[in-house]
PDB file of N, CA and C in Angstrom:
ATOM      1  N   UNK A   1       7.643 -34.646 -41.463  1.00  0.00           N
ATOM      2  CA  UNK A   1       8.878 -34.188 -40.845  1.00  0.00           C
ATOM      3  C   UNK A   1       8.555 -33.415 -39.566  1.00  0.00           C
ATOM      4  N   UNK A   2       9.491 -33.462 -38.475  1.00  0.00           N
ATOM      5  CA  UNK A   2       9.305 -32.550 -37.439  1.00  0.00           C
ATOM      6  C   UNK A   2       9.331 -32.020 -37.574  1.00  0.00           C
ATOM      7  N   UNK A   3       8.818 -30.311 -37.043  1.00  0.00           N
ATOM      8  CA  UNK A   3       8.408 -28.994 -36.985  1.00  0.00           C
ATOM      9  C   UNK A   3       9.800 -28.647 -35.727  1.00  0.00           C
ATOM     10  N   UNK A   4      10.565 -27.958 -36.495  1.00  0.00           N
ATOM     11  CA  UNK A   4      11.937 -27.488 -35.275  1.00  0.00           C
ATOM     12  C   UNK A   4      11.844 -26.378 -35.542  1.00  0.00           C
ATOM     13  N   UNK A   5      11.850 -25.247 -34.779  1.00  0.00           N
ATOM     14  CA  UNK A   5      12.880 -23.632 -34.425  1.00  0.00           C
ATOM     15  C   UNK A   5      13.394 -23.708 -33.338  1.00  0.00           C
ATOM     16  N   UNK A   6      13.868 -22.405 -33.331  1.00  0.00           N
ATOM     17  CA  UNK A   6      14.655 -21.671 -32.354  1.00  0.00           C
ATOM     18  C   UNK A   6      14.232 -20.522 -31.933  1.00  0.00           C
ATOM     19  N   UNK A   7      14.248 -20.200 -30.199  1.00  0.00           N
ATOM     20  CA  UNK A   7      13.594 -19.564 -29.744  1.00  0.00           C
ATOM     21  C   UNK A   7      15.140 -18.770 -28.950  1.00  0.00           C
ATOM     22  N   UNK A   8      15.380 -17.329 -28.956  1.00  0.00           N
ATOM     23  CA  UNK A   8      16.645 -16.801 -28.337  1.00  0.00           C
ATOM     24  C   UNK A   8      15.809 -15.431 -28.009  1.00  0.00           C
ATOM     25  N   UNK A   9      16.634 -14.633 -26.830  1.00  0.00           N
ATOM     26  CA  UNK A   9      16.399 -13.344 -26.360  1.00  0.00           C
ATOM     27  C   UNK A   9      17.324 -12.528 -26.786  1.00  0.00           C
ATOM     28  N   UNK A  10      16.981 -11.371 -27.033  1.00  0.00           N
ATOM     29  CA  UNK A  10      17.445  -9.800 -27.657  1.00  0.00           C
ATOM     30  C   UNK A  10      16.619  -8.720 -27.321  1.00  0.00           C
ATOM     31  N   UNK A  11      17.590  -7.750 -27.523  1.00  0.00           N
ATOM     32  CA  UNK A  11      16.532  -6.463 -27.598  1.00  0.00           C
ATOM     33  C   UNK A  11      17.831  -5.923 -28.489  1.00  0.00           C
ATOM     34  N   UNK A  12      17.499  -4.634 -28.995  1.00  0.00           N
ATOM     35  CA  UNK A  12      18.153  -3.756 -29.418  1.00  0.00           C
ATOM     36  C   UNK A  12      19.914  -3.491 -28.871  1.00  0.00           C
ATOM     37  N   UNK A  13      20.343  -3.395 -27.584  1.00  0.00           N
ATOM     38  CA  UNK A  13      21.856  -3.863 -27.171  1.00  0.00           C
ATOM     39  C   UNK A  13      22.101  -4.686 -27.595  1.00  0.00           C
ATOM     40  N   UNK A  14      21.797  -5.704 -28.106  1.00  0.00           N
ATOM     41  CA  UNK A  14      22.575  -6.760 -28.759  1.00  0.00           C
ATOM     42  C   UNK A  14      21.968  -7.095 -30.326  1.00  0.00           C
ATOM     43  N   UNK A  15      21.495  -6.130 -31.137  1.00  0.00           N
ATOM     44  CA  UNK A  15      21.470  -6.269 -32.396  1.00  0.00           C
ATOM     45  C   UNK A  15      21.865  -6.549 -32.806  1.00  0.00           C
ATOM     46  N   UNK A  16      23.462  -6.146 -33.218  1.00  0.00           N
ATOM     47  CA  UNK A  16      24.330  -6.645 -33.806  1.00  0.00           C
ATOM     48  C   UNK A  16      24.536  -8.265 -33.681  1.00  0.00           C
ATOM     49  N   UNK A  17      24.507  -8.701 -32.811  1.00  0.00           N
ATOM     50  CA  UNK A  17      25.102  -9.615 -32.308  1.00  0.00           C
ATOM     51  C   UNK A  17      24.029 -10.977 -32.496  1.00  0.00           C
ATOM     52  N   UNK A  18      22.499 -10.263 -32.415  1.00  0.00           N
ATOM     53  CA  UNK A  18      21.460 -11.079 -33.035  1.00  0.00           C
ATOM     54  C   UNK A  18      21.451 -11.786 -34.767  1.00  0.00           C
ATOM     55  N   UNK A  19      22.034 -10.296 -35.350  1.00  0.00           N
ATOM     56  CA  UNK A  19      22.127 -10.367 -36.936  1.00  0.00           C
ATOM     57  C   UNK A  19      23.316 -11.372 -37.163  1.00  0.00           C
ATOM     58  N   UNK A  20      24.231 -11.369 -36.608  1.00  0.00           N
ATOM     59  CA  UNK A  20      24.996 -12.520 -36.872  1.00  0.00           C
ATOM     60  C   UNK A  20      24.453 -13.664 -36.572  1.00  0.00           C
ATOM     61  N   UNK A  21      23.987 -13.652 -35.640  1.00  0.00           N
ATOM     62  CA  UNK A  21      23.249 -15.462 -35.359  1.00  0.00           C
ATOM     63  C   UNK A  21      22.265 -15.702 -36.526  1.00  0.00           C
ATOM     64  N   UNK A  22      21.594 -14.599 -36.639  1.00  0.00           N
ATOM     65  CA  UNK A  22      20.656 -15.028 -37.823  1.00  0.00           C
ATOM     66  C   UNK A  22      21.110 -15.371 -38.941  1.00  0.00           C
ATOM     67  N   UNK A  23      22.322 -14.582 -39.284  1.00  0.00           N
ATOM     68  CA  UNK A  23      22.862 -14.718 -40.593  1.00  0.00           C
ATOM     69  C   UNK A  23      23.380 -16.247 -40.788  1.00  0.00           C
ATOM     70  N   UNK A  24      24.007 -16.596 -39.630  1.00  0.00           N
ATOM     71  CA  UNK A  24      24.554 -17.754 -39.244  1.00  0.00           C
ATOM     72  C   UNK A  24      23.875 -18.872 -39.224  1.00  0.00           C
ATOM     73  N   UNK A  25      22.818 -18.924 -38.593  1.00  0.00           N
ATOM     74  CA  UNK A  25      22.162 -19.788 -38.842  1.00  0.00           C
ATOM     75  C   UNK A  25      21.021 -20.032 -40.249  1.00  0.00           C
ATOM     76  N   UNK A  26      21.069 -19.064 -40.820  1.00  0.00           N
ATOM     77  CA  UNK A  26      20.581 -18.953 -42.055  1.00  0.00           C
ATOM     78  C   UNK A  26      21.534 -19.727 -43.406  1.00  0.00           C
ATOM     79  N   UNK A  27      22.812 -19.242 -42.730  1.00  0.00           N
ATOM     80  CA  UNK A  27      23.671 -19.920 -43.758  1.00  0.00           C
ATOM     81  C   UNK A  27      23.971 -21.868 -43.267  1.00  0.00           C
ATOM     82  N   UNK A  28      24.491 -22.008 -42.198  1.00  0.00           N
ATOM     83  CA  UNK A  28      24.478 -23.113 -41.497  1.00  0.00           C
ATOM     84  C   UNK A  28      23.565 -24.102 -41.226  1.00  0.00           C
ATOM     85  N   UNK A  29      22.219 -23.829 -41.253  1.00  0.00           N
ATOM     86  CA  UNK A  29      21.015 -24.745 -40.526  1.00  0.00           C
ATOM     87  C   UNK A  29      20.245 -24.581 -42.103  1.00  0.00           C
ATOM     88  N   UNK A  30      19.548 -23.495 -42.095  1.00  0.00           N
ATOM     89  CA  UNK A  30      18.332 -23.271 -43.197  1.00  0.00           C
ATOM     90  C   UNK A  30      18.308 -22.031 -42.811  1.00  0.00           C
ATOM     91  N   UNK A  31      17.679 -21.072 -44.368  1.00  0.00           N
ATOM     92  CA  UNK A  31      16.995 -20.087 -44.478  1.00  0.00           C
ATOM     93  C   UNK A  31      15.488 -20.406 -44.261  1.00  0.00           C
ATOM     94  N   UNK A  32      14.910 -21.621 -43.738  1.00  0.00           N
ATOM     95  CA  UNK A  32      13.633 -21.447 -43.495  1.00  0.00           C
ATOM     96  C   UNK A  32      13.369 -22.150 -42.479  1.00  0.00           C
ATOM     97  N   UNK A  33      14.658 -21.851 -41.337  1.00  0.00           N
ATOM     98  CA  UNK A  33      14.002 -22.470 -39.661  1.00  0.00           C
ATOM     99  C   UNK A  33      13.383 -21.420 -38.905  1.00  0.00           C
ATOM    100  N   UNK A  34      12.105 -21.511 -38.595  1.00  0.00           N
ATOM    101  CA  UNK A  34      11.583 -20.610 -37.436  1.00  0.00           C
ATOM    102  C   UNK A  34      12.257 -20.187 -36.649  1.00  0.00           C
ATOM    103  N   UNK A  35      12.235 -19.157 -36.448  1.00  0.00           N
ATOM    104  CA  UNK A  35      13.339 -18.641 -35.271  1.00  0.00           C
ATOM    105  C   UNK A  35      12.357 -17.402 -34.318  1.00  0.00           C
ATOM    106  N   UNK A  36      11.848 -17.485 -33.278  1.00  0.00           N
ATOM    107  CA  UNK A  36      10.973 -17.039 -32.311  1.00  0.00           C
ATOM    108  C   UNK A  36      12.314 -15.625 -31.426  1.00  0.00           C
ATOM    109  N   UNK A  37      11.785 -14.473 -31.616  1.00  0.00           N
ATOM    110  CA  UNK A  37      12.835 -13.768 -30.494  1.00  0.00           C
ATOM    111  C   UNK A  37      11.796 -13.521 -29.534  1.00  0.00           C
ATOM    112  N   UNK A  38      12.461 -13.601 -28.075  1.00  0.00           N
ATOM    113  CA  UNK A  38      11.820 -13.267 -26.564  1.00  0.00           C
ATOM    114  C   UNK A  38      12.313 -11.441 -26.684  1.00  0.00           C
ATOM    115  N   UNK A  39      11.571 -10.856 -26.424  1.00  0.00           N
ATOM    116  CA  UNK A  39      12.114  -9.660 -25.567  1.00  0.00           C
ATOM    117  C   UNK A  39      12.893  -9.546 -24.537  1.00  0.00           C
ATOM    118  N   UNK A  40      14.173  -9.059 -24.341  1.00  0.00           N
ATOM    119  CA  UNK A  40      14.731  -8.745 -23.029  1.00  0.00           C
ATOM    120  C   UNK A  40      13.869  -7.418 -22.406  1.00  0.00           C
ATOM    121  N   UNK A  41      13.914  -6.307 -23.358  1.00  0.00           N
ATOM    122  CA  UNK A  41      12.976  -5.790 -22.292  1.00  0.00           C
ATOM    123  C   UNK A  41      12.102  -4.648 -24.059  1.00  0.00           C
ATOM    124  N   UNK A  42      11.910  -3.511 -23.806  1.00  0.00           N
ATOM    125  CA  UNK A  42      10.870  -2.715 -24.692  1.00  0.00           C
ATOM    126  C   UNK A  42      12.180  -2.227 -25.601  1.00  0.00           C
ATOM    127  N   UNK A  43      13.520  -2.508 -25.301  1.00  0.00           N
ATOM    128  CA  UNK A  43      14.307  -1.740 -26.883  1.00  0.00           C
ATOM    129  C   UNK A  43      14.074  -2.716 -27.950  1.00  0.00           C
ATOM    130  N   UNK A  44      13.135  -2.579 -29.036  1.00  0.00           N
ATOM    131  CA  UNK A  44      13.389  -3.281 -29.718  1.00  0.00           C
ATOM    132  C   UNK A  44      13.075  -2.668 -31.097  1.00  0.00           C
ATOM    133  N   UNK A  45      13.526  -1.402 -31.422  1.00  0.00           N
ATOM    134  CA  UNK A  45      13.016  -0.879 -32.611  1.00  0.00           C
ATOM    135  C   UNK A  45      13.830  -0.976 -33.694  1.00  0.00           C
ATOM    136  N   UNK A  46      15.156  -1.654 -33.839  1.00  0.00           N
ATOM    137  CA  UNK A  46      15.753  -2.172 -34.725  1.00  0.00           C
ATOM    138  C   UNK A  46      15.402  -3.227 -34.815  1.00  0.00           C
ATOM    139  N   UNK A  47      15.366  -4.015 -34.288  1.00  0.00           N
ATOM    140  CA  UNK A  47      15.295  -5.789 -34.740  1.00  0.00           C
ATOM    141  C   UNK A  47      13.668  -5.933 -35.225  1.00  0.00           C
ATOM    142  N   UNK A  48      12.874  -5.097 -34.891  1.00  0.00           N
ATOM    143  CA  UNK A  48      11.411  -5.199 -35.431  1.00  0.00           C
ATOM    144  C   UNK A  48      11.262  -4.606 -36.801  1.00  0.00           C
ATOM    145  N   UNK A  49      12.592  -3.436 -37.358  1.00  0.00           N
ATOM    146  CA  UNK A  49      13.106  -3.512 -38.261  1.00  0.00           C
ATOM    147  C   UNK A  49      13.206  -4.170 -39.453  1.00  0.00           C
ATOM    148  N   UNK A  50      14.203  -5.187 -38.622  1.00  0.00           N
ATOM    149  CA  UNK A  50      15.198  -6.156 -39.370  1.00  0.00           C
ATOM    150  C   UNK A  50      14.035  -7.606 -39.588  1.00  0.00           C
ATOM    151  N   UNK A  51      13.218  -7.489 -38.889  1.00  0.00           N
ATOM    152  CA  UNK A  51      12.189  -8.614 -38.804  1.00  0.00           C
ATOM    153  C   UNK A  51      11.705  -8.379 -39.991  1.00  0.00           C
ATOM    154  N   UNK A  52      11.217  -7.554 -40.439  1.00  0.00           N
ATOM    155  CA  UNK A  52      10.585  -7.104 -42.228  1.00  0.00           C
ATOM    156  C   UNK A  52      11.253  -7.589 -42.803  1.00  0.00           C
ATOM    157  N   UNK A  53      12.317  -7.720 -43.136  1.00  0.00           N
ATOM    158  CA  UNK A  53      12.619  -8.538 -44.197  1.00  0.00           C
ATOM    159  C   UNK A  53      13.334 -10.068 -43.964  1.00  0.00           C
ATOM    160  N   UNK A  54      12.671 -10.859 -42.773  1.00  0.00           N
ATOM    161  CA  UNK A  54      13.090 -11.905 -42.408  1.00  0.00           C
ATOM    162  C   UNK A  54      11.960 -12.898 -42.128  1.00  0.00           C
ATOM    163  N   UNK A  55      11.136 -12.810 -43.127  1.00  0.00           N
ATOM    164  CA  UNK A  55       9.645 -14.143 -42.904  1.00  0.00           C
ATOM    165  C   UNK A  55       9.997 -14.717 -41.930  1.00  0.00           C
ATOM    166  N   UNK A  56      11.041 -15.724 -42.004  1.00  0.00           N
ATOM    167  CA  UNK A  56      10.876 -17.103 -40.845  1.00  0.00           C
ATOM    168  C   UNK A  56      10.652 -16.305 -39.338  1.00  0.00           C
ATOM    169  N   UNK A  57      11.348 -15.328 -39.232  1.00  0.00           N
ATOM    170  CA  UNK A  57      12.132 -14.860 -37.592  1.00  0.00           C
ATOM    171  C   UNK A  57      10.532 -14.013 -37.098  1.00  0.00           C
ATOM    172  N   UNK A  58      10.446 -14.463 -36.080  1.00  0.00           N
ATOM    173  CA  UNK A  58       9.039 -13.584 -35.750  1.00  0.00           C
ATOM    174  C   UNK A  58       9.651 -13.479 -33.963  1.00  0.00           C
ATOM    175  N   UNK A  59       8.297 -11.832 -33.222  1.00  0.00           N
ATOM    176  CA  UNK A  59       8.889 -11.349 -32.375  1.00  0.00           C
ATOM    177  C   UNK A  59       7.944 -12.218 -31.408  1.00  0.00           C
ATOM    178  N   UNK A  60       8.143 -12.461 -30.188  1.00  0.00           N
ATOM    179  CA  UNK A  60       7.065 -13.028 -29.312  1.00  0.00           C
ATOM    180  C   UNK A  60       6.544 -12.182 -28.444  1.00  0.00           C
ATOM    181  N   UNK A  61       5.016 -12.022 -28.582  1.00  0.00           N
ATOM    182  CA  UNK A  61       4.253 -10.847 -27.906  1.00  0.00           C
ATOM    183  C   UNK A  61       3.277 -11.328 -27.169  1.00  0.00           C
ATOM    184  N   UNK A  62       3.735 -12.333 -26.579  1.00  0.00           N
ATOM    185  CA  UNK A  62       2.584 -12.851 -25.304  1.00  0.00           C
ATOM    186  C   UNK A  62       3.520 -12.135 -23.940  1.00  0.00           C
ATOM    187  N   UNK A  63       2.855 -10.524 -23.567  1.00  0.00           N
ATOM    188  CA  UNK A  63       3.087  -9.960 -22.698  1.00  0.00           C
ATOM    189  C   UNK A  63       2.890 -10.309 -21.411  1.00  0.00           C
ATOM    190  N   UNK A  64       1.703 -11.224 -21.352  1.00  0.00           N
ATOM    191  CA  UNK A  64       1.386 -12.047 -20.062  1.00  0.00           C
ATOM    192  C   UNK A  64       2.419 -13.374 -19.786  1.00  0.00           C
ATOM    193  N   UNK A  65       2.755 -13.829 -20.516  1.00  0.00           N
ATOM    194  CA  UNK A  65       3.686 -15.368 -20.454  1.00  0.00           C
ATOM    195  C   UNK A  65       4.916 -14.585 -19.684  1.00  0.00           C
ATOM    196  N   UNK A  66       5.115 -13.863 -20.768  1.00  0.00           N
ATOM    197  CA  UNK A  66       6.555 -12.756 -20.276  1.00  0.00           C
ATOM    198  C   UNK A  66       6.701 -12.260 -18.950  1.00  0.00           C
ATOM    199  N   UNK A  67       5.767 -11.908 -18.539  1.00  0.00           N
ATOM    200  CA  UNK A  67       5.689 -11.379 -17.145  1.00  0.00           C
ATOM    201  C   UNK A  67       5.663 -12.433 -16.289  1.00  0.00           C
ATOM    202  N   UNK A  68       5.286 -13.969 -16.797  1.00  0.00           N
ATOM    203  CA  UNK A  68       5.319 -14.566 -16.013  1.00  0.00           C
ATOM    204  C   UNK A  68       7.024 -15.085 -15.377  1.00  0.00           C
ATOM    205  N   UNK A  69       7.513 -15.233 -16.328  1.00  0.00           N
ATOM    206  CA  UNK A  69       8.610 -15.892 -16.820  1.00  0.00           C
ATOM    207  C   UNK A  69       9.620 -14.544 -15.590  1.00  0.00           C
ATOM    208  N   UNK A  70       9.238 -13.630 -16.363  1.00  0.00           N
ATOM    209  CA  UNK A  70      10.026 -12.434 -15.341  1.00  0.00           C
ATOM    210  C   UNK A  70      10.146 -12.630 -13.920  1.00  0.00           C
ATOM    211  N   UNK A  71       8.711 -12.340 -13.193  1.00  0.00           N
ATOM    212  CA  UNK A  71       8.457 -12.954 -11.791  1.00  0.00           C
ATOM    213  C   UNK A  71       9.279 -14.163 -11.501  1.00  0.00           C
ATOM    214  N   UNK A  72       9.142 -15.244 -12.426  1.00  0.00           N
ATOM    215  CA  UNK A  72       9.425 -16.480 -11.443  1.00  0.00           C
ATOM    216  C   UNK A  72      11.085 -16.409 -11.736  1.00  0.00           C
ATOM    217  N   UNK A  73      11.551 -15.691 -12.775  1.00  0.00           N
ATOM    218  CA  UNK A  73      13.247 -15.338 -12.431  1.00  0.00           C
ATOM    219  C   UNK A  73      13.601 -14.498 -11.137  1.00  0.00           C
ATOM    220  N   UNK A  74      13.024 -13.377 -10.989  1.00  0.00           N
ATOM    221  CA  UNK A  74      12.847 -12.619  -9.651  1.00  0.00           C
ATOM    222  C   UNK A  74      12.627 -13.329  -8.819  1.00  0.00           C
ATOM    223  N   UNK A  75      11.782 -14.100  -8.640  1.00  0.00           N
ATOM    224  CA  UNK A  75      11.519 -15.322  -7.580  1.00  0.00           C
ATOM    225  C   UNK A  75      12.955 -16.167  -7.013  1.00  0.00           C
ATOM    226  N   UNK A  76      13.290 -16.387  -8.313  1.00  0.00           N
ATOM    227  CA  UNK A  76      14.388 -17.485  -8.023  1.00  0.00           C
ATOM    228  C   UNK A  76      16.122 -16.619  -7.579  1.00  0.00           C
ATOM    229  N   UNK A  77      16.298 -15.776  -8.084  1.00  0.00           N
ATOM    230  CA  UNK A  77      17.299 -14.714  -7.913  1.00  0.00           C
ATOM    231  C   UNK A  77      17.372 -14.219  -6.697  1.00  0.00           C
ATOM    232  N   UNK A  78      15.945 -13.831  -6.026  1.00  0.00           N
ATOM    233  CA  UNK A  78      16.035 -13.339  -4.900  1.00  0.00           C
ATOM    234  C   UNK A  78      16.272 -14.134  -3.693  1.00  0.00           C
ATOM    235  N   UNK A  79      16.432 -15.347  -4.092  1.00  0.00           N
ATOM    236  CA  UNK A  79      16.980 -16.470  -2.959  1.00  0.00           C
ATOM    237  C   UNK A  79      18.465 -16.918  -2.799  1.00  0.00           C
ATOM    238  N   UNK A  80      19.052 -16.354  -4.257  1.00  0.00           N
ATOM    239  CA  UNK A  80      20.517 -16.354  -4.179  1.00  0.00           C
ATOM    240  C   UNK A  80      21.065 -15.980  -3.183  1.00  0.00           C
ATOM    241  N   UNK A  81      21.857 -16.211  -2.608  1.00  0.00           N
ATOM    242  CA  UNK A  81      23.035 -15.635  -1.706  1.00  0.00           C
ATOM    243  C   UNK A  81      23.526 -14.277  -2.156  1.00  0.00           C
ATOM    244  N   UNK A  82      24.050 -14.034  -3.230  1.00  0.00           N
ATOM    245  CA  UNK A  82      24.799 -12.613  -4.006  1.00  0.00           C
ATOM    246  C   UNK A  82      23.031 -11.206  -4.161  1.00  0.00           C
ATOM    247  N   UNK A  83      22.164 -12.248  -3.820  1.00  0.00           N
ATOM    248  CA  UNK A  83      21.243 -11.168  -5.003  1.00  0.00           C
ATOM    249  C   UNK A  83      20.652 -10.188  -3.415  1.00  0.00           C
ATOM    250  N   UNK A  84      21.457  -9.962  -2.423  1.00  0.00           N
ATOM    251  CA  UNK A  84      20.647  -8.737  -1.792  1.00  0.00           C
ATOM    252  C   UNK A  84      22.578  -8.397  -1.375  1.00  0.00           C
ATOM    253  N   UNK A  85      23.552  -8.417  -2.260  1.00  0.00           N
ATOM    254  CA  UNK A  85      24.584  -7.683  -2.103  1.00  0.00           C
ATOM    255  C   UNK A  85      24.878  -6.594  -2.867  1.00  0.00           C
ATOM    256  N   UNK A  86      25.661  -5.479  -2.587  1.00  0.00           N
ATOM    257  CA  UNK A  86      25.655  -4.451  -3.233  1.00  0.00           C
ATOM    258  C   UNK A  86      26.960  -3.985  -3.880  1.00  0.00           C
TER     259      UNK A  86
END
């Protein structure tokens, strides 16, 4: 069988709002689809929490990928039209 998860961003501002997706998709898809969270940024001391008692859901801690990913959004933003308005 194929190997599927889901990979979504959170931090702590949107906890709540994470726990429903999880719940949701726990009830809807499977209680045993991988589910990968990105960091939005360092709040994350609830959902690392809530990760203890959630085997499948794991946090992603490749700090270097991340930074990459960051830059090349900055990269691309800063060419917008809106992104040097105030």
């Amino acid at each position: 069988m194929e190997s599927v998860g889901i990979y979504t961003l959170a931090n702590d501002f949107v906890y709540d709002q994470l726990v429903a997706l999880l719940n949701s998709i726990e009830v809807n898809v499977s209680p045993e689809i991988s589910i990968c969270i990105i960091p939005y940024d360092d709040r994350m001391d609830k959902i690392k929490r809530e990760l203890e008692s959630r085997p499948n859901v794991s946090l992603y801690s490749n700090q270097e990928r991340i930074k990459e990913w960051e830059d090349f959004a900055q990269e691309v933003w800063s060419h917008h039209p809106k992104a040097s308005q105030k």
